[in-house]
Protein backbone atom coordinates (compact mmCIF):
# COMPACT_ATOMS: atom_id res chain seq x y z
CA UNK A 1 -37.58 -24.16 -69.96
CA UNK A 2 -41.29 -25.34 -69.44
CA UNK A 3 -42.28 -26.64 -66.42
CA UNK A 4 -43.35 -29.94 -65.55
CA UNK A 5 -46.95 -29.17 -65.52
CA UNK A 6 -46.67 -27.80 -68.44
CA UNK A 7 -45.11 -30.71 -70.05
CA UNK A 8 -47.45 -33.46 -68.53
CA UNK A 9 -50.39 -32.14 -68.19
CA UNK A 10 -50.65 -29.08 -71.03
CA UNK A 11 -48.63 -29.13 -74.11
CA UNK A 12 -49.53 -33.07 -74.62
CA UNK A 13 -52.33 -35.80 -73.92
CA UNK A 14 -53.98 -39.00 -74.69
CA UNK A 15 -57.66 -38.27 -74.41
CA UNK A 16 -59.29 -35.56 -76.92
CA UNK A 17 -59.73 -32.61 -75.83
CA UNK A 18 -62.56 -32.09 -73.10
CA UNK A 19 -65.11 -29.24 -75.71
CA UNK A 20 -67.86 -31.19 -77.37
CA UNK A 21 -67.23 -29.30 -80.18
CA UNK A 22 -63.57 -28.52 -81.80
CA UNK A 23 -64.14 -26.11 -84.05
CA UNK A 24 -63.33 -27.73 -86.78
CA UNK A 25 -65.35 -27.71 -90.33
CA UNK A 26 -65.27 -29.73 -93.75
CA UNK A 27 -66.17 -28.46 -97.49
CA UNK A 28 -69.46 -30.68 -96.85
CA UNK A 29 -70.28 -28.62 -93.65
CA UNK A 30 -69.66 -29.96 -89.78
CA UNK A 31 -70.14 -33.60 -90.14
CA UNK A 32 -67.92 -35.26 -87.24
CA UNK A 33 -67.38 -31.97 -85.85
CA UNK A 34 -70.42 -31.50 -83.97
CA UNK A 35 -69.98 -34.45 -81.77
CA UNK A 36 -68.09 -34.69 -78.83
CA UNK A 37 -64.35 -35.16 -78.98
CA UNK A 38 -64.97 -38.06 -76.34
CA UNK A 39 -66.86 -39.90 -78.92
CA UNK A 40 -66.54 -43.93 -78.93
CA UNK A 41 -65.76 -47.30 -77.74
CA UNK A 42 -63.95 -47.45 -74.40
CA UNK A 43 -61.09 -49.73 -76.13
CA UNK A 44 -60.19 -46.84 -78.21
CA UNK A 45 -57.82 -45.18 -75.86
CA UNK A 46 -56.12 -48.47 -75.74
CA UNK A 47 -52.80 -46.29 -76.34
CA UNK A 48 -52.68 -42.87 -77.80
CA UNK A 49 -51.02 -42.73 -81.55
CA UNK A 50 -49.02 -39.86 -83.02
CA UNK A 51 -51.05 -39.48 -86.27
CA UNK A 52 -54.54 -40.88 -85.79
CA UNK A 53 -57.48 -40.17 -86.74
CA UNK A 54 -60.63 -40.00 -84.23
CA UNK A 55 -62.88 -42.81 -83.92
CA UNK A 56 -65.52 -40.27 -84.98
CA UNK A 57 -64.21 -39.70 -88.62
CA UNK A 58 -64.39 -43.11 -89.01
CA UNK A 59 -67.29 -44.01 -87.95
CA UNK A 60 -69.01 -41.45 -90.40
CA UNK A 61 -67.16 -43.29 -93.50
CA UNK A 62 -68.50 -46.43 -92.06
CA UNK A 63 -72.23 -45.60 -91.57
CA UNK A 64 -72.22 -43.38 -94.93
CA UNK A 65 -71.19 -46.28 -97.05
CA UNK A 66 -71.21 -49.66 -95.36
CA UNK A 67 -74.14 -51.33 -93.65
CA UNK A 68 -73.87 -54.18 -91.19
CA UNK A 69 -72.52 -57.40 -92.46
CA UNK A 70 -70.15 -55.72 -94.75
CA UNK A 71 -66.11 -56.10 -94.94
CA UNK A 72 -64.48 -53.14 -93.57
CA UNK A 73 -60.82 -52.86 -94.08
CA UNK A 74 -57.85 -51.13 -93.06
CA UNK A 75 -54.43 -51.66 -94.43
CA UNK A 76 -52.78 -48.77 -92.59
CA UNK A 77 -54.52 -49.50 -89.71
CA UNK A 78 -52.08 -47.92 -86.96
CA UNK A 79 -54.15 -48.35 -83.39
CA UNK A 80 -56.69 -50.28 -85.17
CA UNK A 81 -59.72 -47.40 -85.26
CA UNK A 82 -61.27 -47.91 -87.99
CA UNK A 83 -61.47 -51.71 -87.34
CA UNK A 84 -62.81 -51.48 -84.06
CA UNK A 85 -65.58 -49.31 -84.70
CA UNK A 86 -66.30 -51.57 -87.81
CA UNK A 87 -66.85 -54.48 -85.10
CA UNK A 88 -69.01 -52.13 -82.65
CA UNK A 89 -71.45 -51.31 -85.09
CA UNK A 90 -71.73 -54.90 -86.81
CA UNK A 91 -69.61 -55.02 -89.21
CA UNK A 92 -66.75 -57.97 -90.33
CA UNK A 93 -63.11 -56.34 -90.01
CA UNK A 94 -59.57 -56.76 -91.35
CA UNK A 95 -56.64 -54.43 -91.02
CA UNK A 96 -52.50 -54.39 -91.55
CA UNK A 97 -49.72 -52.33 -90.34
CA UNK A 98 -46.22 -53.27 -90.72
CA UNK A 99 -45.32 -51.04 -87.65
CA UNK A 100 -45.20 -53.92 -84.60
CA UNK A 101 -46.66 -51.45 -82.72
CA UNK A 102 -49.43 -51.11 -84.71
CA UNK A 103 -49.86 -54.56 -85.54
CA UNK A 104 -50.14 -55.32 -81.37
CA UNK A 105 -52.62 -52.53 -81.27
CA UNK A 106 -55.00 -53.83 -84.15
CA UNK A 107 -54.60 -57.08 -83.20
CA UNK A 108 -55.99 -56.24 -79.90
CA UNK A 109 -58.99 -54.34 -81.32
CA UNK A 110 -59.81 -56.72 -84.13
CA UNK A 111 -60.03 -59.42 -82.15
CA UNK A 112 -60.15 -59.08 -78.38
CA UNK A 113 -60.54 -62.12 -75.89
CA UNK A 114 -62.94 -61.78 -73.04
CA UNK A 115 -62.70 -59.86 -70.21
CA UNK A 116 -62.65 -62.68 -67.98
CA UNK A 117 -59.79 -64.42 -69.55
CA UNK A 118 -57.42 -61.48 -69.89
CA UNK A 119 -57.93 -60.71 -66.42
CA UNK A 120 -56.90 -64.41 -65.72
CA UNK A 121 -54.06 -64.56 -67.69
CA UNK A 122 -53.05 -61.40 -65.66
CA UNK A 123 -53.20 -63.27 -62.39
CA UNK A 124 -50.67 -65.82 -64.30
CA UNK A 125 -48.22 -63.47 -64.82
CA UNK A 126 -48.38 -62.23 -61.58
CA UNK A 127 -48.07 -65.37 -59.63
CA UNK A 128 -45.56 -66.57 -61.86
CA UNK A 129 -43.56 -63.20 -61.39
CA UNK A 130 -43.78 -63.49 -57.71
CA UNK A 131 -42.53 -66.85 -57.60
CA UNK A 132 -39.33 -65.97 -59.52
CA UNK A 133 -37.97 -63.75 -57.53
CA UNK A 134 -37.56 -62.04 -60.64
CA UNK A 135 -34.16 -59.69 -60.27
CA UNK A 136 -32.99 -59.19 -64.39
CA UNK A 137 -33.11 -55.50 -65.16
CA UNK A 138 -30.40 -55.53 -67.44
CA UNK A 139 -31.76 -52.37 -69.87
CA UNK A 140 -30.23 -49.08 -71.56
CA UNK A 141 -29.78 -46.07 -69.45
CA UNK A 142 -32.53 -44.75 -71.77
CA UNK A 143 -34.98 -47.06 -70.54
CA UNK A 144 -33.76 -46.79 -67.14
CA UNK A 145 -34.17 -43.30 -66.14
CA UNK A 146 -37.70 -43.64 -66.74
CA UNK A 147 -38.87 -45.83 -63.92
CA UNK A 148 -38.56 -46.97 -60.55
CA UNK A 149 -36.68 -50.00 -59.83
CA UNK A 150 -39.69 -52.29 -58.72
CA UNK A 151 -41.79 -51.51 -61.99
CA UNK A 152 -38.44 -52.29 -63.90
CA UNK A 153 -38.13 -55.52 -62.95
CA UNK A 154 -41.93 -56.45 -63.59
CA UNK A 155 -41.82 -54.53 -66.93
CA UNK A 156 -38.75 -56.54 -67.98
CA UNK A 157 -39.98 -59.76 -67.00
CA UNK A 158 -43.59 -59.33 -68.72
CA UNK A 159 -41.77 -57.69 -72.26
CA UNK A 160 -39.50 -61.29 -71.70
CA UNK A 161 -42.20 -63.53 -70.69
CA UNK A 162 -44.21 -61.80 -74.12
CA UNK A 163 -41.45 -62.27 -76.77
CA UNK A 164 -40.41 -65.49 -75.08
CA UNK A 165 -43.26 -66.15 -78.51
CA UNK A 166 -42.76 -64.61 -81.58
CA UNK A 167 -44.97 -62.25 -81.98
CA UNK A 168 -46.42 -63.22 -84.71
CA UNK A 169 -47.73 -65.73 -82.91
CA UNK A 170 -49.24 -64.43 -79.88
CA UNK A 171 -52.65 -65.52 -78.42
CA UNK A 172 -55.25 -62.71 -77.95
CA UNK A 173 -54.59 -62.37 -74.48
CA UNK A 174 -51.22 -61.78 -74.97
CA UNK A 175 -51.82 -59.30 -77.91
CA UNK A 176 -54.40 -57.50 -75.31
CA UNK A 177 -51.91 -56.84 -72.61
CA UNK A 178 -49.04 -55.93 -74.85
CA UNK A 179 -51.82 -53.10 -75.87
CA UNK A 180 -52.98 -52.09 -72.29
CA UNK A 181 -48.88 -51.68 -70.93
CA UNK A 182 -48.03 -49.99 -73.96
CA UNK A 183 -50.55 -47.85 -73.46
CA UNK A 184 -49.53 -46.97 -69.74
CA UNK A 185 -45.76 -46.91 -70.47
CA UNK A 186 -44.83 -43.08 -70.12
CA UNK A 187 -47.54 -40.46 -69.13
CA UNK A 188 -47.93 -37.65 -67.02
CA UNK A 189 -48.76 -37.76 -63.44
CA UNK A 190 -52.19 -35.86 -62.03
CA UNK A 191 -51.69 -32.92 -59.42
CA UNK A 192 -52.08 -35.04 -56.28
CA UNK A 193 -48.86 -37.28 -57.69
CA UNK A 194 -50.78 -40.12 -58.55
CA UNK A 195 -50.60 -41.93 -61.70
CA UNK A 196 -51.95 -44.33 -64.13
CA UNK A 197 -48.65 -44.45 -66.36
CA UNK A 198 -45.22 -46.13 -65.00
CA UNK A 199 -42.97 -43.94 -66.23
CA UNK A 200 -41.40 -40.61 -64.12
CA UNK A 201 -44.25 -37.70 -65.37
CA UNK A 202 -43.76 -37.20 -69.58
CA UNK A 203 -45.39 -37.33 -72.60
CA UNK A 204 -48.03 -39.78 -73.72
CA UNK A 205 -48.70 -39.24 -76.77
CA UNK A 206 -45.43 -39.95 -78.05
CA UNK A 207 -41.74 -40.28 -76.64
CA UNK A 208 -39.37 -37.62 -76.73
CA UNK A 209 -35.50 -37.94 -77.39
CA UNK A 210 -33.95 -39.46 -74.92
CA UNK A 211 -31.25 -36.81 -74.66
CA UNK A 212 -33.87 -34.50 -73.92
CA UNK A 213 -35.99 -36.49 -71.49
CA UNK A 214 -32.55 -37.04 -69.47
CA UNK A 215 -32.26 -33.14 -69.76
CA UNK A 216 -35.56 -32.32 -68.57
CA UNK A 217 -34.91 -34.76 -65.69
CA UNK A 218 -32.01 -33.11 -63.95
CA UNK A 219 -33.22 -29.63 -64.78
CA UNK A 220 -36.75 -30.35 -62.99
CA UNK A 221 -35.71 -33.16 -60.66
CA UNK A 222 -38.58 -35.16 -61.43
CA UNK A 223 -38.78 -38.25 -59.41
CA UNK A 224 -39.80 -42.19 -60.41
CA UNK A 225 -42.95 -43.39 -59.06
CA UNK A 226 -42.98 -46.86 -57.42
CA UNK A 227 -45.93 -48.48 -59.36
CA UNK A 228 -46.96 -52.02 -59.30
CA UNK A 229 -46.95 -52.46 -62.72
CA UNK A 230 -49.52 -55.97 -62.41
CA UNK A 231 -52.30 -53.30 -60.59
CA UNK A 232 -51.84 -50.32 -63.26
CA UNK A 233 -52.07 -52.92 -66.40
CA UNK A 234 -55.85 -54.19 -64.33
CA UNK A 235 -56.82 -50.57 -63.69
CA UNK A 236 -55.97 -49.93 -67.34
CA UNK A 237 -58.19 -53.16 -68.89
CA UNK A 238 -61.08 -52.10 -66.69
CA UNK A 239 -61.02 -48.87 -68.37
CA UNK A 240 -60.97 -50.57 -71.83
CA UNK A 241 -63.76 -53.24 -71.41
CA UNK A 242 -66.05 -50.66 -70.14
CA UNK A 243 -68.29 -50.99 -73.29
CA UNK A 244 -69.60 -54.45 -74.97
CA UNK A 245 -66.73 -55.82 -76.95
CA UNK A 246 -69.36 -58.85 -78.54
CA UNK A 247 -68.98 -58.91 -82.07
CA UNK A 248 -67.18 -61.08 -84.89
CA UNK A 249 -63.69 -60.96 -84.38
CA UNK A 250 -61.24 -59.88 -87.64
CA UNK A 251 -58.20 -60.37 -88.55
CA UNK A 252 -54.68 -57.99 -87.77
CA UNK A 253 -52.12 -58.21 -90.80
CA UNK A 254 -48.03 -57.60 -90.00
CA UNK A 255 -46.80 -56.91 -93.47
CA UNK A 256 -46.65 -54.29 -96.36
CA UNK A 257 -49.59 -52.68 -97.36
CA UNK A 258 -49.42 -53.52 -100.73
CA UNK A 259 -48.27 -56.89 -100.65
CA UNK A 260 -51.68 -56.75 -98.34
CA UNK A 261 -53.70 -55.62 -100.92
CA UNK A 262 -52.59 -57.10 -104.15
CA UNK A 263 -51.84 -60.92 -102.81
CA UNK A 264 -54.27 -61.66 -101.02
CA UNK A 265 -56.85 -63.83 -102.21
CA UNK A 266 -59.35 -63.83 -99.85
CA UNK A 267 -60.58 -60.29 -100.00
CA UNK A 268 -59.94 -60.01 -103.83
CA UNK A 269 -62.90 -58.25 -105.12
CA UNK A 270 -64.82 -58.83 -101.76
CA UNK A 271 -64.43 -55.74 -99.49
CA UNK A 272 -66.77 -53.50 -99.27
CA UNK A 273 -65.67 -50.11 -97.74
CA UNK A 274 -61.79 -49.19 -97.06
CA UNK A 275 -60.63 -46.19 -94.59
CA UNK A 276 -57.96 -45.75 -94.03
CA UNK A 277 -55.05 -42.86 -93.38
CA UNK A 278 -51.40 -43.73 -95.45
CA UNK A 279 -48.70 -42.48 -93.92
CA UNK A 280 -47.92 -38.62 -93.74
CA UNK A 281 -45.57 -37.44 -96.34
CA UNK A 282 -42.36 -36.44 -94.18
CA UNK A 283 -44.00 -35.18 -90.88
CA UNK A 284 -44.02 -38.54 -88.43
CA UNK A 285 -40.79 -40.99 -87.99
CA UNK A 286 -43.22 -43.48 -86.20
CA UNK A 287 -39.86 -45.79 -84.82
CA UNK A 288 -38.64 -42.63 -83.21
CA UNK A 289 -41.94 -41.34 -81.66
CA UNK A 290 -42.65 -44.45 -80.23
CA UNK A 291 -39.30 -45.80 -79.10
CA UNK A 292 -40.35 -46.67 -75.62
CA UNK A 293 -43.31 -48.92 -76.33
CA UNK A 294 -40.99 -50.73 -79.33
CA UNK A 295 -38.68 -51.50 -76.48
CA UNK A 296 -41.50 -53.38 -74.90
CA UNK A 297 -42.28 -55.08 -78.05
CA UNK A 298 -38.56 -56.32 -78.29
CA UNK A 299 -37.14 -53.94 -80.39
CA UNK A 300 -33.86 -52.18 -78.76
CA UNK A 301 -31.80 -49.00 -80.12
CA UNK A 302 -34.39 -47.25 -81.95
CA UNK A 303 -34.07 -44.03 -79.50
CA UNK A 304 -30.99 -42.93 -81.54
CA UNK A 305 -30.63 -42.01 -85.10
CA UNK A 306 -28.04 -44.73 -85.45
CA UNK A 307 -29.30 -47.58 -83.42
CA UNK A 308 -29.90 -50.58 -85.28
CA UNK A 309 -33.48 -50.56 -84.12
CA UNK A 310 -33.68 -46.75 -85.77
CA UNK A 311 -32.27 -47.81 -88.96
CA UNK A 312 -34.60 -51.39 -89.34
CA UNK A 313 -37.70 -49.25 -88.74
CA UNK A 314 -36.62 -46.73 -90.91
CA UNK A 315 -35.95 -48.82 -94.18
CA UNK A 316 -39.34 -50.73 -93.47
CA UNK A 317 -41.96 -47.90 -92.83
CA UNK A 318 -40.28 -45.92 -95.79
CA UNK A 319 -39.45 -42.64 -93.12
CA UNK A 320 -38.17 -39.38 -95.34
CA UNK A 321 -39.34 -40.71 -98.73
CA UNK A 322 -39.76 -37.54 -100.96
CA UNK A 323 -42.52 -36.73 -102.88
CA UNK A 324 -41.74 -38.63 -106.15
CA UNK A 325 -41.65 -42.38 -103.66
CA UNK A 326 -44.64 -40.85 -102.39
CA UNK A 327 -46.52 -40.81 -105.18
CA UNK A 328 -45.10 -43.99 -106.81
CA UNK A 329 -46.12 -45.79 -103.16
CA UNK A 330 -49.19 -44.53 -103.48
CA UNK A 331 -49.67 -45.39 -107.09
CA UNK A 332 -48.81 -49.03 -106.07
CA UNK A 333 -51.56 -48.75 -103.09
CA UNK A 334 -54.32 -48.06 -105.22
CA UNK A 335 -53.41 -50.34 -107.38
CA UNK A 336 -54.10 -52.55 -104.13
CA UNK A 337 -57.34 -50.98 -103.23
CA UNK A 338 -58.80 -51.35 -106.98
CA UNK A 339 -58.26 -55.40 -106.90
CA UNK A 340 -59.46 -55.61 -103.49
CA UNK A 341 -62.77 -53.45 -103.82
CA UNK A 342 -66.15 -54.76 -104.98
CA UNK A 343 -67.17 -53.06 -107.93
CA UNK A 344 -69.75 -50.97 -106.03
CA UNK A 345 -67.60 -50.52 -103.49
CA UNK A 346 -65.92 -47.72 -101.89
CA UNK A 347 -62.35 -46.64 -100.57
CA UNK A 348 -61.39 -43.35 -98.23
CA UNK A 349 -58.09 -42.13 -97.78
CA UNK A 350 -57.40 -39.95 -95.43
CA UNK A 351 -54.35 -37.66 -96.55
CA UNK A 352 -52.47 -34.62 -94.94
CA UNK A 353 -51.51 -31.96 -96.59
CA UNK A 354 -48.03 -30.84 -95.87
CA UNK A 355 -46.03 -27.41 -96.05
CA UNK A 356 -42.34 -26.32 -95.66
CA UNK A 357 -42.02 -24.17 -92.75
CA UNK A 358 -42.62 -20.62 -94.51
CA UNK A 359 -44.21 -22.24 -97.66
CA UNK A 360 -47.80 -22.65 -98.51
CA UNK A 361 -49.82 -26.16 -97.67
CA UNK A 362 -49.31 -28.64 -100.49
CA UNK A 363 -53.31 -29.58 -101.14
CA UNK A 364 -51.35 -33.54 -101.16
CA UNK A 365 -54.54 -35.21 -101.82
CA UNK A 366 -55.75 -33.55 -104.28
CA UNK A 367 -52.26 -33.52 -106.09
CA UNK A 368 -51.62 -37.10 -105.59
CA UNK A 369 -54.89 -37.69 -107.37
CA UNK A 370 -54.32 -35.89 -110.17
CA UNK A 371 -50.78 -37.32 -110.76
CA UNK A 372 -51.99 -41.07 -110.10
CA UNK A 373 -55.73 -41.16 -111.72
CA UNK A 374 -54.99 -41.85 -115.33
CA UNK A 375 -53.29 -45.06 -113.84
CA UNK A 376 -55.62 -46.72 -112.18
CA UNK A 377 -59.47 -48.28 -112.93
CA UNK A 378 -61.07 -46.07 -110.00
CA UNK A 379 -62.76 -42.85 -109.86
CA UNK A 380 -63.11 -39.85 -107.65
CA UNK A 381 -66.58 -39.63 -106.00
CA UNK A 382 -65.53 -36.59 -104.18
CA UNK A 383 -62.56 -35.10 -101.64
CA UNK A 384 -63.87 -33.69 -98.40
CA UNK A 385 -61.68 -30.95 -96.67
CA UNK A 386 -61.20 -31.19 -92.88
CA UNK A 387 -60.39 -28.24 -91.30
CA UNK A 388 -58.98 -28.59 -87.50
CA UNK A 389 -57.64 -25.48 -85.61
CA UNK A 390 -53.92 -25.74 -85.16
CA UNK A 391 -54.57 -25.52 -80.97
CA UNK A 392 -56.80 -28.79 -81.24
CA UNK A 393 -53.90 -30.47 -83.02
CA UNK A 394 -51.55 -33.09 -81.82
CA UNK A 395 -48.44 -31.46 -83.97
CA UNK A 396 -49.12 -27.73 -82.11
CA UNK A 397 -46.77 -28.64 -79.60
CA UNK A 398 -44.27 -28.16 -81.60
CA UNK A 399 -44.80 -24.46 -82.55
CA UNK A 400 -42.67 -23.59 -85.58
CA UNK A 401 -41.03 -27.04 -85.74
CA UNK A 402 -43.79 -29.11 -86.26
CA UNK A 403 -42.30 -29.65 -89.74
CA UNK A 404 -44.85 -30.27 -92.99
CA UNK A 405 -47.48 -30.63 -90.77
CA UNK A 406 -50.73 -28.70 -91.19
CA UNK A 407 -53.56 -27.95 -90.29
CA UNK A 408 -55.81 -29.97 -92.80
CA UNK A 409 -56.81 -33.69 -94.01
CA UNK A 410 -58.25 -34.76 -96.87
CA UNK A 411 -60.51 -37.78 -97.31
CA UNK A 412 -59.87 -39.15 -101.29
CA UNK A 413 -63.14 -41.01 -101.55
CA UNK A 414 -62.65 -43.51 -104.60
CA UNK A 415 -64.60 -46.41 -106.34
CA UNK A 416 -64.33 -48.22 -109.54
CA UNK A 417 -64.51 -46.56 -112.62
CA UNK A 418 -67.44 -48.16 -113.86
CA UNK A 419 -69.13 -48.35 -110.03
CA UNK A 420 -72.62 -47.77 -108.53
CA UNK A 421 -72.03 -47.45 -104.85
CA UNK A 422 -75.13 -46.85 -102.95
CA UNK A 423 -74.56 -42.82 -101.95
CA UNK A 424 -78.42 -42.42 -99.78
CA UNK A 425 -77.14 -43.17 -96.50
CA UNK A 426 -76.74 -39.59 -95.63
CA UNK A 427 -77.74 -39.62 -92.16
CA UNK A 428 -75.48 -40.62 -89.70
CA UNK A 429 -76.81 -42.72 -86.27
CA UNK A 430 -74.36 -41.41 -83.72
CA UNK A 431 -75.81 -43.27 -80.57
CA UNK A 432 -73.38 -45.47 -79.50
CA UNK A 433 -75.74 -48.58 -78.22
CA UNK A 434 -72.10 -50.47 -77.08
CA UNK A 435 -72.15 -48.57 -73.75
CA UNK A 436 -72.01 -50.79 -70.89
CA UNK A 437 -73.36 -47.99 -67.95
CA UNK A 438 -70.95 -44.71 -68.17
CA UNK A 439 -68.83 -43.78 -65.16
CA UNK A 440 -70.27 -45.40 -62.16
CA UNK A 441 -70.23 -48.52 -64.16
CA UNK A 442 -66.11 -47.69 -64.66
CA UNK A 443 -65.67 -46.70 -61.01
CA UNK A 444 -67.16 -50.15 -60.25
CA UNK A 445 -64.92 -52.14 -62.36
CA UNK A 446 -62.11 -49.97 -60.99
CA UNK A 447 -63.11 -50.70 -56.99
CA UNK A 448 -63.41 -54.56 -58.34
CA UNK A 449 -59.75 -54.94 -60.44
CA UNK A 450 -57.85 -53.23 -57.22
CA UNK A 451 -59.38 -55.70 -54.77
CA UNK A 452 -58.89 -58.55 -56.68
């Protein structure tokens, strides 16, 4: 059995990994690779993301073939990356994910309300929590075995007070906080037994099976951590609004990526640059690796293979489609991304490829592209190979488990057949002139949220 420290603070994480440099190479040479893993806007690590991509890799697609001013979108936006770093570097943003937890996340990034009113609606919450004398914590024994008594009822009242709107509907404020908490939901406690998450010490990065959290609870006694869950969700925004946030706000989509791309009228034939990353063929089941934070968002049972949560997630986020779906989803999305693009303009999709334990790596992009092009108006400009050691990888946790995952990506860089897309912007400006003042500027904000 691992230990605990292994668990919290080894084998998984939120942050990148602390090199400047991870090793990693493409077929066009180092590109992203040879800046630091840390790279980016403080509102990235909003909440980490089974699956994503760094804010690095898209910030290369977006200075090699955007400029300022230009429509940036993302229909498979997951924590809303690539729209984000559209807005810090001047460009207009829109992005879709029909996960809710997604669609929260974007939402938050795409178009975030000021620091000074978030913090404000906080204090609401709060007073209005304290003068309710709150005392509901009616939840699954899944939920709670994961945290104190006194965070459970403020967690319960705030995911209550939130879906008391649908959430569809939510202000920006409310769409930031829902971001912030589920970012601080379950995460591993530092050596001196302090924390910034709520939950008893775990995994971040995604949630484990609750029949093997409750295992790993009684074999390593592990303990729940009274946390004020108001004074962890201010410590957590400070950390986010670190860097300048000014910049036109864009638009979060909740529906099918498709229906996204081939119905909308306002961005037919007027965006300029898509990235995005579809989902992995057969490697991520993104209702059960996130099942705690979709709790907070309202959505119960989706811990278990047969909770009804489990099995509404599952039919909408297509989970275990084989290749043949694949492709024919696929088909459909660039379909999507031909009416949507200018005619100069250009689309990257980042694709895994995928293996069967013992089998070699499936090049899927590559494939995909081949089976698909005669089918569609667009053409390949090229496919860059990204090469990441397994170690730096999210899925090396899992050893020989990890399933079809690998260790490679594959940007498919498409634009219209008969395009012209402006290919001289071949240097890349990696300053990041958002920064507010680095870490004694954090510190600072830190000292001010806990004296509030």
């Amino acid at each position: 059995m691992t230990s605990e420290t292994d668990w919290s603070q080894e084998a998984y994480f939120e942050s990148p990994e602390p090199e400047s440099l991870d090793g990693g190479t493409t077929s066009n040479g180092d590109l992203w690779h040879t800046v630091s893993s840390r790279w980016g806007h403080a509102m990235h690590s909003m909440c980490s993301y089974y699956g994503m991509f760094p804010a690095k890799v898209a910030h290369y697609f977006i200075q090699r073939y955007s400029v300022p001013g230009d429509l940036v979108v993302d229909p498979f936006s997951g924590r809303g990356t690539t729209a984000l770093q559209a807005r810090a570097h001047g460009r207009r943003a829109l992005c879709n994910d029909l996960s809710p937890l997604a669609y929260v996340l974007s939402s938050a990034k795409v178009a975030p309300p000021t620091w000074r009113l978030v913090n404000a609606y906080v204090d609401e919450l709060e007073r209005e929590f304290r003068l309710s004398a709150y005392r509901n914590v009616d939840v699954s024994a899944d939920i709670a075995m994961l945290y104190h008594d006194n965070s459970l009822k403020q967690l319960v009242y705030l995911r209550e007070r939130l879906l008391s709107t649908p959430i569809k509907e939510w202000s920006a404020n409310e769409f930031m906080v829902a971001g912030a908490l589920a970012g601080i939901m379950h995460g591993g406690w530092r050596r001196d037994g302090t924390s910034q998450y709520l939950s008893i010490s775990m995994p971040n990065t995604f949630s484990m099976s609750p029949t093997y959290v409750a295992k790993f609870i009684a074999d390593n006694g592990l303990e729940k951590l009274d946390q004020d869950v108001f004074d962890r969700l201010r410590d957590k925004l400070a950390r986010l609004y670190l860097d300048d946030y000014s910049g036109e706000s864009g638009a979060a989509f909740h529906q099918d990526a498709v229906e996204m791309l081939t119905g909308s009228e306002s961005i037919r034939g007027k965006v300029d640059l898509i990235v995005t990353s579809p989902p992995y063929l057969g490697v991520v089941n993104y209702g059960a690796s996130n099942w705690i934070r979709l709790w907070l968002l309202g959505i119960d049972e989706v811990s278990r293979d047969q909770g009804a949560g489990r099995k509404q997630l599952d039919a909408a986020l297509d989970h275990g489609h084989n290749y043949t779906n694949y492709r024919d989803f696929m088909s459909r999305t660039l379909h999507g991304v031909e009416r949507s693009l200018k005619r100069d303009g250009v689309a990257v999709l980042v694709i895994g490829d995928v293996a069967e334990p013992g089998k070699r790596p499936v090049p899927l992009a590559a494939k995909l592209w081949n089976d698909v092009k005669a089918d569609t108006g667009l053409r390949l400009l090229e496919i860059v190979e990204d090469d990441l050691p397994t170690q730096k990888k999210v899925s090396r946790i899992w050893g020989e488990t990890k399933g079809q995952a690998t260790n490679r990506d594959c940007a498919l860089i498409l634009t219209h057949a008969g395009g012209d897309p402006d290919l001289s912007r071949t240097a890349i400006d990696w300053s990041e002139p958002y920064h507010d003042g680095g870490p004694d500027a954090a510190h600072d904000r830190l000292r001010r949220s806990r004296t509030r």
